[in-house]
C-alpha atoms as a PDB file:
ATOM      1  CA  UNK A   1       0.000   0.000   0.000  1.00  0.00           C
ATOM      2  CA  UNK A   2       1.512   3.592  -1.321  1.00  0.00           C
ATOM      3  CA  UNK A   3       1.948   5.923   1.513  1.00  0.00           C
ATOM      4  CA  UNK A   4      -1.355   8.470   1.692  1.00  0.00           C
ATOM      5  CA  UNK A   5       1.484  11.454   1.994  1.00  0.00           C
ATOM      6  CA  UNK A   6       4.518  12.610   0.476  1.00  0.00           C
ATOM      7  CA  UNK A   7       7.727  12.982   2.485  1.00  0.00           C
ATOM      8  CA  UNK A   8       7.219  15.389   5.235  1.00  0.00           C
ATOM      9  CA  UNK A   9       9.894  17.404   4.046  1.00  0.00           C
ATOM     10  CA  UNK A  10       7.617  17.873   1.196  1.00  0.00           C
ATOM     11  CA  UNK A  11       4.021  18.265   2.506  1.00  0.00           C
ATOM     12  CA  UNK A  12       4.286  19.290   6.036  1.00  0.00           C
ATOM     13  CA  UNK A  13       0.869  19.148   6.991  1.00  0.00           C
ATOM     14  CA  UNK A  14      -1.689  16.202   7.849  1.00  0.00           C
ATOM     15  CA  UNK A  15      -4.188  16.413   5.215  1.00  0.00           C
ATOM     16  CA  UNK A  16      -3.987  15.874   2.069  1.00  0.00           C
ATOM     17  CA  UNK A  17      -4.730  18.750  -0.695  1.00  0.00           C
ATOM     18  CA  UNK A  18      -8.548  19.625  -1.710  1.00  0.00           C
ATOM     19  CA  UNK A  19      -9.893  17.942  -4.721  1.00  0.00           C
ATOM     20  CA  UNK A  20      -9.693  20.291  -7.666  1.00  0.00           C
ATOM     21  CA  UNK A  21     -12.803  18.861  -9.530  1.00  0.00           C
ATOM     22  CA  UNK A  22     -14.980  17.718  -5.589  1.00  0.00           C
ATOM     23  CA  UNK A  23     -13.805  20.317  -3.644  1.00  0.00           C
ATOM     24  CA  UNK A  24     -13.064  17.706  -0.946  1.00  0.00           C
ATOM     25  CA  UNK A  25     -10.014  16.460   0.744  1.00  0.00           C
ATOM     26  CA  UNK A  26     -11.493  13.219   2.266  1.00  0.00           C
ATOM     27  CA  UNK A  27     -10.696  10.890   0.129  1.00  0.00           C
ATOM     28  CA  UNK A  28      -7.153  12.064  -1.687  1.00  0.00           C
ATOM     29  CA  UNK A  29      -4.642   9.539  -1.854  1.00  0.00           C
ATOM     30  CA  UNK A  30      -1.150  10.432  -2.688  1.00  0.00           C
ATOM     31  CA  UNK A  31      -0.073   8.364  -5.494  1.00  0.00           C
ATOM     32  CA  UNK A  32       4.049   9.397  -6.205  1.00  0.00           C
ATOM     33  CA  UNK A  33       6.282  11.661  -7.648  1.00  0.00           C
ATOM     34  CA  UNK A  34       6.519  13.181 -10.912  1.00  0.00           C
ATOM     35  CA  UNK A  35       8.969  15.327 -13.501  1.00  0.00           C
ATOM     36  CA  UNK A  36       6.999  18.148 -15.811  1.00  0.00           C
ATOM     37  CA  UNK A  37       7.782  19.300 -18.761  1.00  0.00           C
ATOM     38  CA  UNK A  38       8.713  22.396 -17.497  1.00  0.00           C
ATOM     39  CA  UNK A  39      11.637  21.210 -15.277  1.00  0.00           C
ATOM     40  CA  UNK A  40       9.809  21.188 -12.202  1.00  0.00           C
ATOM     41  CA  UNK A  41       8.436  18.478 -10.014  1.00  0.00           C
ATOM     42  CA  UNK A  42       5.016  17.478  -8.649  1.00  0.00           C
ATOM     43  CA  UNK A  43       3.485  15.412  -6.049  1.00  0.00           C
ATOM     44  CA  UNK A  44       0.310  13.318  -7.897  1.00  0.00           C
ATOM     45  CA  UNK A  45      -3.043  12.820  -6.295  1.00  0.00           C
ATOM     46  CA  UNK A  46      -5.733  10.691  -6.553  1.00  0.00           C
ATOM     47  CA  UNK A  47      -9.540  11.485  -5.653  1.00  0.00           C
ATOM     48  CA  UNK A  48     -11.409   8.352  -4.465  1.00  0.00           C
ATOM     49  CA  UNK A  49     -14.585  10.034  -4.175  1.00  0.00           C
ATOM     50  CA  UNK A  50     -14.801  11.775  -8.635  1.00  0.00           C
ATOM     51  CA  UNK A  51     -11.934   9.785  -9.257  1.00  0.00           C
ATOM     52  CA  UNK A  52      -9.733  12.538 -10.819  1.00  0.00           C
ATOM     53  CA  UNK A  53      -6.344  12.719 -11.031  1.00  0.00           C
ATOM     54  CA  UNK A  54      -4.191  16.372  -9.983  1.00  0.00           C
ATOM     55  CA  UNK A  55      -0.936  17.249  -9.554  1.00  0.00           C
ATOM     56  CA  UNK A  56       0.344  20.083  -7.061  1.00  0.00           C
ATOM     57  CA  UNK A  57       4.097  21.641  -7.534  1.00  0.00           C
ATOM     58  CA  UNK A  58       6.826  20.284  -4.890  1.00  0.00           C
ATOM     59  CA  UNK A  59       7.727  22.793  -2.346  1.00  0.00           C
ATOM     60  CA  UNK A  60      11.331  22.383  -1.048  1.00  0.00           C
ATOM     61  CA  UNK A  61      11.159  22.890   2.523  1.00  0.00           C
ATOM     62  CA  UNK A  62      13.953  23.961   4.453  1.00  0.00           C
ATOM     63  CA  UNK A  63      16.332  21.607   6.864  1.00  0.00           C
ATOM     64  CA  UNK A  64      17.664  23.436   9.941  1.00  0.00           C
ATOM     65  CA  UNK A  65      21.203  20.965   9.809  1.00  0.00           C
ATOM     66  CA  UNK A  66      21.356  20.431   6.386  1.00  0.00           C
ATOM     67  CA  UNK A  67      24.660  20.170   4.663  1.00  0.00           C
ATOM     68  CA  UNK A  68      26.692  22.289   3.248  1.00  0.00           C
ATOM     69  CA  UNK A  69      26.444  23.054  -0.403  1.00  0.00           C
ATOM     70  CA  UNK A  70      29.898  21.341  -1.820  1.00  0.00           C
ATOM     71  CA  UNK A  71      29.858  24.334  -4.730  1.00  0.00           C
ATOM     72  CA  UNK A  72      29.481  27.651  -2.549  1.00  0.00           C
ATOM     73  CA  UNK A  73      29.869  26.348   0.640  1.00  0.00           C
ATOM     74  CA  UNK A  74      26.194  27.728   1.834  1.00  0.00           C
ATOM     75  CA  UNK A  75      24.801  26.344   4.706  1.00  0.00           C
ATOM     76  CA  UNK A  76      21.378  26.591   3.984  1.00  0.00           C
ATOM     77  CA  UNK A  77      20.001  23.787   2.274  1.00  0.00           C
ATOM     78  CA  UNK A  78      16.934  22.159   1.784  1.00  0.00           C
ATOM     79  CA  UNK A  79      16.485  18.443   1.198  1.00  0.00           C
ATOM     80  CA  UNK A  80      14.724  18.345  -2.308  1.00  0.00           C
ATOM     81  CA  UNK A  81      13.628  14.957  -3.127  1.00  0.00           C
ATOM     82  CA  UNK A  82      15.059  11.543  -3.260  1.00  0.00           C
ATOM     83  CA  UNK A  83      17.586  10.481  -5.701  1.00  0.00           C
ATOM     84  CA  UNK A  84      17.191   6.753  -7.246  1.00  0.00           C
ATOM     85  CA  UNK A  85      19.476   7.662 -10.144  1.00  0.00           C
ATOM     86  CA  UNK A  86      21.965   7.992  -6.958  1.00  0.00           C
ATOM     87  CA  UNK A  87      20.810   5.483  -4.242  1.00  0.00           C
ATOM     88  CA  UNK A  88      20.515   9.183  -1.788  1.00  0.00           C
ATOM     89  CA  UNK A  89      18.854  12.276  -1.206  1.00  0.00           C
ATOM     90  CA  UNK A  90      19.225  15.447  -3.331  1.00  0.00           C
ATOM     91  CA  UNK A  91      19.492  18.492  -1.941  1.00  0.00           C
ATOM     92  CA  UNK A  92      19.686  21.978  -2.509  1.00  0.00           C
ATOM     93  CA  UNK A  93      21.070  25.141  -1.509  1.00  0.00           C
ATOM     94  CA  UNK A  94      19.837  29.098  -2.074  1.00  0.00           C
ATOM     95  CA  UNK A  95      21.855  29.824  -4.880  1.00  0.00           C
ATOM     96  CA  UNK A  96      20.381  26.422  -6.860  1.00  0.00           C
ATOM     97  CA  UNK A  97      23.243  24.196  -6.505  1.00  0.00           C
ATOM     98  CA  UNK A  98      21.601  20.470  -6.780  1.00  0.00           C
ATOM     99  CA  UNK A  99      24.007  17.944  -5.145  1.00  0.00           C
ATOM    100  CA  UNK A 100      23.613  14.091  -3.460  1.00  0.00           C
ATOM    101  CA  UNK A 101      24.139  12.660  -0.356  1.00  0.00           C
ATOM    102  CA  UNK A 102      24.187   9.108  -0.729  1.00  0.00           C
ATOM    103  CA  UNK A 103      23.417   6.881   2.316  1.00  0.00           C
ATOM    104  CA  UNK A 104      26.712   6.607   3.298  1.00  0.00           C
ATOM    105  CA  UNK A 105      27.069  10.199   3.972  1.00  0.00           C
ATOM    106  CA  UNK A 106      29.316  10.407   0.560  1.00  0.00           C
ATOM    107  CA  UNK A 107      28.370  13.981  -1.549  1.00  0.00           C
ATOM    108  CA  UNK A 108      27.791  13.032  -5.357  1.00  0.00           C
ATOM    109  CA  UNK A 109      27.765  15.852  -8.147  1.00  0.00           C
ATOM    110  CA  UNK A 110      25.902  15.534 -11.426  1.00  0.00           C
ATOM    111  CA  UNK A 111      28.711  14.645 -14.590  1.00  0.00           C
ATOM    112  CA  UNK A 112      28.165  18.041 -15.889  1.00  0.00           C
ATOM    113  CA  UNK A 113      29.351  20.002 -12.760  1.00  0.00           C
ATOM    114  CA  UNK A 114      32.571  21.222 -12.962  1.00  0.00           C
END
């Protein structure tokens, strides 16, 4: 059985969102994670009660001891999703630096970062 929430990291709260086509919240199951073809990310939904499908945007929320960002050396990052190109979490920092911790504590940066 899927999980009926996202990460907390990603939806702090205990409800799910509101139906978009219902109006109700009751019976919204969270089904996974997904890329758009924008860039961004999105948590998708399921309605029980219409059944509809809906998507809302992922919100990076911040970490209070999160590490530092191996590229600027911030120290404010926010844990962004998890990784399974990378067996970890990504993360990222204010100034959009994406980076990996793997589950060994090990930073990994994307091929292209130089």
């Amino acid at each position: 059985m899927a999980d009926l929430f996202p990460p907390p990291q990603q939806w702090p709260v205990l409800q799910p969102p509101d139906c978009p086509t219902c109006q109700t919240g009751a019976d919204v199951v969270f089904i996974g994670d997904a890329d758009r073809i924008d860039g961004g990310q999105a948590n998708i939904w399921h309605c029980r009660s219409c059944p509809d499908d809906f998507a809302t945007t992922i919100t990076f929320w911040p970490v209070l001891e999160g590490p530092d960002c191996p590229y600027c050396g911030q120290g404010f990052t926010c844990w962004a999703a998890i990784d399974p190109d990378h067996g970890g979490d990504l993360w990222t920092c204010e100034h959009g630096h994406e980076f990996v911790v793997d589950p060994e504590g090990l930073i990994v940066l994307p091929k292209d970062a130089a």
